[in-house]
Protein backbone atom coordinates (compact mmCIF):
# COMPACT_ATOMS: atom_id res chain seq x y z
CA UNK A 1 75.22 142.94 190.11
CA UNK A 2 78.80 142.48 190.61
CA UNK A 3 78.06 142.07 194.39
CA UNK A 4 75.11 139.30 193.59
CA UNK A 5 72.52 141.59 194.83
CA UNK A 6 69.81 141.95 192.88
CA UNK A 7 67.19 145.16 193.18
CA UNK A 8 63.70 146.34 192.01
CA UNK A 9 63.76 149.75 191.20
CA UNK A 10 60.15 151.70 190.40
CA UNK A 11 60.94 153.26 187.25
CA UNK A 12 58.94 156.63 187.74
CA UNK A 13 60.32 157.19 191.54
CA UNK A 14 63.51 156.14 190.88
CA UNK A 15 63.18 154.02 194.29
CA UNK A 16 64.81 151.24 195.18
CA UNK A 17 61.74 149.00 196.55
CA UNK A 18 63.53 145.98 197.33
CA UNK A 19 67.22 143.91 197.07
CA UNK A 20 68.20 140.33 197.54
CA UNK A 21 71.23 138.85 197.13
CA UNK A 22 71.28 135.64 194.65
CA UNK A 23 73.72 133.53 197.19
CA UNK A 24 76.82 133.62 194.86
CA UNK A 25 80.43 132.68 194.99
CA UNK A 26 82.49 135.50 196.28
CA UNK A 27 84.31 136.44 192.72
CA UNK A 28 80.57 135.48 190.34
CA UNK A 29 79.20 137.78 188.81
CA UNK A 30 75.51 138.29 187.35
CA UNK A 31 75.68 137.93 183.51
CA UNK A 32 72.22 138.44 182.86
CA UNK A 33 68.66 137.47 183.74
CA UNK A 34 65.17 137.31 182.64
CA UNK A 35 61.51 136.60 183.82
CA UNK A 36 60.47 133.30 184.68
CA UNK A 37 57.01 131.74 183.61
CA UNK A 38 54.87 133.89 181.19
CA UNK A 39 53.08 136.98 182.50
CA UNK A 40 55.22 136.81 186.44
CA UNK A 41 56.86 139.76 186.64
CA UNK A 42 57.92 138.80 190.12
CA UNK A 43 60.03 135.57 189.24
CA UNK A 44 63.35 135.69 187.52
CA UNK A 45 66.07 133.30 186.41
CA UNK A 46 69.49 134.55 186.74
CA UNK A 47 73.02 133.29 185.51
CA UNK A 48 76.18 134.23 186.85
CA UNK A 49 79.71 134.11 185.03
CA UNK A 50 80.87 131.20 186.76
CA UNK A 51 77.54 128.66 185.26
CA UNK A 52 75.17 128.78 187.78
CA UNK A 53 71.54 129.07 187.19
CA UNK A 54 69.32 130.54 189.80
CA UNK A 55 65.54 130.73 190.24
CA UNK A 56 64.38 133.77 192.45
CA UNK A 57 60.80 134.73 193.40
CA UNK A 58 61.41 138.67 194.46
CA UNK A 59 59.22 138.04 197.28
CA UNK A 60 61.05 135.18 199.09
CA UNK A 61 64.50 135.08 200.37
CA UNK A 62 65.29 131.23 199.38
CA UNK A 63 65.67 130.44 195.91
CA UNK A 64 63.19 128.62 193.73
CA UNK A 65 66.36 126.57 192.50
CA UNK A 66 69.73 126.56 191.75
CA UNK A 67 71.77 124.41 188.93
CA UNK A 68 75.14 124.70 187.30
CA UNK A 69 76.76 124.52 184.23
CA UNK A 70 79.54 122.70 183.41
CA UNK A 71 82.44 124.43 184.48
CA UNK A 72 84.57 122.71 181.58
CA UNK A 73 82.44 124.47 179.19
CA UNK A 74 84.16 127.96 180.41
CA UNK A 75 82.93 130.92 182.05
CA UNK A 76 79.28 132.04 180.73
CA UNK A 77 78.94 134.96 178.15
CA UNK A 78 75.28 135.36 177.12
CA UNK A 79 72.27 134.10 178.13
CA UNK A 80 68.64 134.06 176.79
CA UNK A 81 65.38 132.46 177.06
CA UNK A 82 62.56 131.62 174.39
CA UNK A 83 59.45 133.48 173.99
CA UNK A 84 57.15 131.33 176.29
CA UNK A 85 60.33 131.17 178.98
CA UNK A 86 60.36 126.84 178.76
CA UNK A 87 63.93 127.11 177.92
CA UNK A 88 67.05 128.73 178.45
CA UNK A 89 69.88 128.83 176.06
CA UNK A 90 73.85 129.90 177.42
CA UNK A 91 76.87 130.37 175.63
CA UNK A 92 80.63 130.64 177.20
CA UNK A 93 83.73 131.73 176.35
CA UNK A 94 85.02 128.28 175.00
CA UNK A 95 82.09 128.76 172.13
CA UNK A 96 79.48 126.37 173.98
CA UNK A 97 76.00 126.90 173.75
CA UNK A 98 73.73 124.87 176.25
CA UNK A 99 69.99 124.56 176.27
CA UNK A 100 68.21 123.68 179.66
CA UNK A 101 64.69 122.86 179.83
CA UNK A 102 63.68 125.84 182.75
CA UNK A 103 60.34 123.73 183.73
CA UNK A 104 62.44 120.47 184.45
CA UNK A 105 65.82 122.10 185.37
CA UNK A 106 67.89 119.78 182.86
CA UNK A 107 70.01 120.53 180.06
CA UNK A 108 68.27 119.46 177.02
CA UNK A 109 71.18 119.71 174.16
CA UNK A 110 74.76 121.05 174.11
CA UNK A 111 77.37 121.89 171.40
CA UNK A 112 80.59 124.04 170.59
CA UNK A 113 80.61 126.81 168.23
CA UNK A 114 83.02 125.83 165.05
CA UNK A 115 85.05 128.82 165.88
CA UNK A 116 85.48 127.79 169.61
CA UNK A 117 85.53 131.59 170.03
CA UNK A 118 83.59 133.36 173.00
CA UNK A 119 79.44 133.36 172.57
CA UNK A 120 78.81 137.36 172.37
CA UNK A 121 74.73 137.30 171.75
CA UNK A 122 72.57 134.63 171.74
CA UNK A 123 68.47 136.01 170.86
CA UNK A 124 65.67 133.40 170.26
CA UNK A 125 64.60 133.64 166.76
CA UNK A 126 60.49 135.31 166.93
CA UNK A 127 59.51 132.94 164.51
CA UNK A 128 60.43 129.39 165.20
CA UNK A 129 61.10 128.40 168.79
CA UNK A 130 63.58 125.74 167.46
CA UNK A 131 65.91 128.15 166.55
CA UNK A 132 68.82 131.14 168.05
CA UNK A 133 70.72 133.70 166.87
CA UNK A 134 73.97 133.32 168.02
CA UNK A 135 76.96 135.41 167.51
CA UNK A 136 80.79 134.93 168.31
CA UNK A 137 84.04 136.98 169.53
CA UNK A 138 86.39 137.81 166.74
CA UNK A 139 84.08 136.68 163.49
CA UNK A 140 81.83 138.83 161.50
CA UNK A 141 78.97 136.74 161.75
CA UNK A 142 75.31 135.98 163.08
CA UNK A 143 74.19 132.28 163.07
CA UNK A 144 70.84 130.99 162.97
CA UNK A 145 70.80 127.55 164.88
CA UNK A 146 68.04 125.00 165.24
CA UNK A 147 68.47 123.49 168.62
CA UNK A 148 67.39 120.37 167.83
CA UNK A 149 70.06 119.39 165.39
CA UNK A 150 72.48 121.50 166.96
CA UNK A 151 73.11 122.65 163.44
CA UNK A 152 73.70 126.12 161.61
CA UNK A 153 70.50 126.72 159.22
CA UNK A 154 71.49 130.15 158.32
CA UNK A 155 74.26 133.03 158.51
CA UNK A 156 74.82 136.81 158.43
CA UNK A 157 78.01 137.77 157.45
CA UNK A 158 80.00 141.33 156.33
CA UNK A 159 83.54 139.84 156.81
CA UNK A 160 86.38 140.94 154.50
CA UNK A 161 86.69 137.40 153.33
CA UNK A 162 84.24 134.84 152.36
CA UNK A 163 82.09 133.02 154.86
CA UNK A 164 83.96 130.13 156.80
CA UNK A 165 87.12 131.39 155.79
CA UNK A 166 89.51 132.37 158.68
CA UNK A 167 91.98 134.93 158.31
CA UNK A 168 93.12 138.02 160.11
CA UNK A 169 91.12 141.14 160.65
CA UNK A 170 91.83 144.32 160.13
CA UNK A 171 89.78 145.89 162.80
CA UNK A 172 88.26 144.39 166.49
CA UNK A 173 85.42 142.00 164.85
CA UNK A 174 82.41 140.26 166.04
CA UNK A 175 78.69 141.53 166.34
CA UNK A 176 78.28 141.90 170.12
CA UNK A 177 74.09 142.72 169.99
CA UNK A 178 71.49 140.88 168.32
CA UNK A 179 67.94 142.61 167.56
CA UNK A 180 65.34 140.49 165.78
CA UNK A 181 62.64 142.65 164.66
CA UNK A 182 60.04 140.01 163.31
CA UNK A 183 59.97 137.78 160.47
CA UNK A 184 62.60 139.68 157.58
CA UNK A 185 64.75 142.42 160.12
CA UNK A 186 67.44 141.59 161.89
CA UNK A 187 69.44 144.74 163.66
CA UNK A 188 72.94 144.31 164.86
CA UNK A 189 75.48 146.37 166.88
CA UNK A 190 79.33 145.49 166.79
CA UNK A 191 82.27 145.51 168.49
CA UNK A 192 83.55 148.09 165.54
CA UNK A 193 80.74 150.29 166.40
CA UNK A 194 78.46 149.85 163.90
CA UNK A 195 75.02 149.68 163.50
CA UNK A 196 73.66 147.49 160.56
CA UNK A 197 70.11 146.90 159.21
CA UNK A 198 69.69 143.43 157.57
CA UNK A 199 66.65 142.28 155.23
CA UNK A 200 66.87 138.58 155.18
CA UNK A 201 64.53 137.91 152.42
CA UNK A 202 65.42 140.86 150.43
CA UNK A 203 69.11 141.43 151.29
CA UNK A 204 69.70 144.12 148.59
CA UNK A 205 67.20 146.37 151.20
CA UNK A 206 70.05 146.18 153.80
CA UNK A 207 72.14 148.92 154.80
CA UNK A 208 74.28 150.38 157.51
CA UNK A 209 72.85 152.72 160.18
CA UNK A 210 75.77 154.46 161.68
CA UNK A 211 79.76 153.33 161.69
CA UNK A 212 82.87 154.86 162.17
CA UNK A 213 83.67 157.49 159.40
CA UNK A 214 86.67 154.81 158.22
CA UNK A 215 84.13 152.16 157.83
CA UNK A 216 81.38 154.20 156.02
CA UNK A 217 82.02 152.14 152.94
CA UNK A 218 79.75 150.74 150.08
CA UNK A 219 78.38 147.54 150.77
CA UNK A 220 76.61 145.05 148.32
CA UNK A 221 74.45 143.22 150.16
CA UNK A 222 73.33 139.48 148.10
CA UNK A 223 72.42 135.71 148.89
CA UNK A 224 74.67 132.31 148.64
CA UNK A 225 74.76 129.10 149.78
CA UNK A 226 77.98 128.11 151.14
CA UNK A 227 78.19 124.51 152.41
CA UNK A 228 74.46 124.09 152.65
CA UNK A 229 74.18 126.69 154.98
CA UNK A 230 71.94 130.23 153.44
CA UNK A 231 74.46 133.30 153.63
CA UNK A 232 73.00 136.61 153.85
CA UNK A 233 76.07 138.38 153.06
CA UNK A 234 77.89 141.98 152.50
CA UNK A 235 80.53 142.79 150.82
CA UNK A 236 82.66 146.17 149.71
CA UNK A 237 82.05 147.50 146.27
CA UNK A 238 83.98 149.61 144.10
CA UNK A 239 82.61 152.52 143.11
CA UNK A 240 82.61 151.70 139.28
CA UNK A 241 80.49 148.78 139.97
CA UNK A 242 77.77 150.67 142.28
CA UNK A 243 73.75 149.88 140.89
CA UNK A 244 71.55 152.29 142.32
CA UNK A 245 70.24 150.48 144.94
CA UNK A 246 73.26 149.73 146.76
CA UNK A 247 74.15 153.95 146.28
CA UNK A 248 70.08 154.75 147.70
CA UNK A 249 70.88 152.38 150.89
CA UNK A 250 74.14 153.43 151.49
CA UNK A 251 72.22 157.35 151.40
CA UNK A 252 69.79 155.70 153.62
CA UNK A 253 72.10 154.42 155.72
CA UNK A 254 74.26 157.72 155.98
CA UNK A 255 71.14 160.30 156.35
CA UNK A 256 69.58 158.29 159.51
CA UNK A 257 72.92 158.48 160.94
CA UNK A 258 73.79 162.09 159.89
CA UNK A 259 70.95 162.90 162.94
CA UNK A 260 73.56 161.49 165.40
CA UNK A 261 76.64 160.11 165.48
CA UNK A 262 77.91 156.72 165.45
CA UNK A 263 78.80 154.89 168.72
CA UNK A 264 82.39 155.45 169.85
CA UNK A 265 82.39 151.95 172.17
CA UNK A 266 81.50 148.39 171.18
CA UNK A 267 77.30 148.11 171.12
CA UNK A 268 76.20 145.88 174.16
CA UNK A 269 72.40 146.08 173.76
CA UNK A 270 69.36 146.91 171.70
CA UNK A 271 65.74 147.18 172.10
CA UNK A 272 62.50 148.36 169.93
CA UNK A 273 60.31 150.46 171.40
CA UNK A 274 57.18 151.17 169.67
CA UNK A 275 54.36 153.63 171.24
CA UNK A 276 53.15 156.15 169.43
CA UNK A 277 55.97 156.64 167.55
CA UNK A 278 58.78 153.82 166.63
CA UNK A 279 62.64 153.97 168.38
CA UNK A 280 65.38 151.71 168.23
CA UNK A 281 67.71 152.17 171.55
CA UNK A 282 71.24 151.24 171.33
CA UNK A 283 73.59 151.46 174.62
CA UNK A 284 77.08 150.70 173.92
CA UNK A 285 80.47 149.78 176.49
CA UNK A 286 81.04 153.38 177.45
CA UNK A 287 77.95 154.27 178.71
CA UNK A 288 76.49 155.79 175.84
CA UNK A 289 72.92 155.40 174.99
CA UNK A 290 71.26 156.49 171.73
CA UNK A 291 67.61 157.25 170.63
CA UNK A 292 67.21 156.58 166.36
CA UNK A 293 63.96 157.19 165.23
């Protein structure tokens, strides 16, 4: 990756079938990449830190095509593309997001995150293709934004103030992995090491999976609109205010983590695998990958 070469690797021979190299600058790096056109496994659209966008058919050295980013818009951060693969959202390290239309090769919308902070995640939302999750460096939240109107529609948020608010933080912040798990779950992984379950439509069912023993607090999890924008939100409770439901989630919360520990290094990725049995995989910065049932 860090060379620009990319390689296809058969899973069960551990063999490295073929490698390319993507034709980048000498000091670009591969950020991320994804499959191109529904159902070809043999076309993939890459982007590099430095903005450019690169088509690549596995089977041909020349690239299906190549477009850039504006360079302005800083150094690209996170990348994703929606569920048929017409489109392909980027965010940067100034806080811009940019949409390009992947069957045309133009941008279709662009805007700056209100923070101006650097794009960690961005995950299409499963259930409307008008819409991301999108997550930023140094804030404790998860927006939902409809592309169209380049507007926030929705938020996460466990900050230790209340949503919008700046002010400093008491430990490294921002949610650095985004897991949408269908139309109510939403898993995320942070740069504090935690793990956190979220129930959009009944918040009071979210919990956290695994932190850090300092940050194994009690959390009341609730539902507010803060300048028109829905806030799924969590908050620390004292223990003389604890209802049962926010004591049986935090149990929850602690006994799926009591099987393993929490990650030591800030989460980078998640995926759901479900075969005959259902895992959630977390990897995190140091290498680590975990297995929760």
């Amino acid at each position: 990756m860090l060379s620009g070469s990319l390689h296809e690797v058969g899973v069960k021979e551990l063999k490295v079938y073929a490698a390319r190299n993507v034709s980048l600058d000498p000091e670009d790096v591969v950020i991320d990449m994804a499959t191109l056109g529904a159902g070809d496994e043999q076309s993939l659209v890459v982007c590099s830190s430095e903005g450019k966008i690169v088509g690549v058919d596995v089977r041909s050295p020349a690239p299906i095509f190549k477009v850039s980013n504006k360079a302005s818009q800083g150094a690209v951060s996170a990348m994703c593309t929606d569920i048929n693969e017409h489109w392909l959202c980027i965010g940067t390290s100034k806080g811009w997001i940019t949409c390009w239309d992947l069957r045309f090769r133009l941008p279709i919308t662009s805007w700056q995150h209100d923070t101006g902070g650097s794009i960690l995640a961005i995950k299409p939302n499963p259930i409307s293709m008008s819409s991301i999750y999108v997550s930023v460096d140094n804030s404790p939240e998860v927006g939902v934004w409809n592309i169209e109107s380049s507007s926030r529609e929705r938020m996460l948020w466990y900050g230790e103030h209340e949503a919008f608010q700046s002010a400093p933080l008491s430990v490294p912040n921002g949610i650095s992995s985004v897991l949408p798990l269908g139309r109510e779950v939403i898993v995320t992984g942070g740069m504090d090491h935690s793990l956190r379950f979220w129930n959009t439509s009944t918040p009071n069912r979210s919990f956290v999976l695994a932190a850090p023993p300092e940050l194994t607090t009690e959390r009341s999890y609730g539902k507010k609109i803060v300048k028109n924008v829905e806030v799924i939100y969590a908050e620390s409770v004292s223990p003389m205010f604890l209802s049962s439901s926010v004591t049986h989630n935090t149990q929850k919360g602690m006994s799926l983590s009591g099987t393993s520990p929490a990650h030591h290094h800030t989460i980078t990725d998640m995926t759901y695998s479900k075969t005959t049995q259902s895992f959630l995989v977390t990897v995190d910065m140091g290498g680590t990958m975990k297995i929760w049932k």
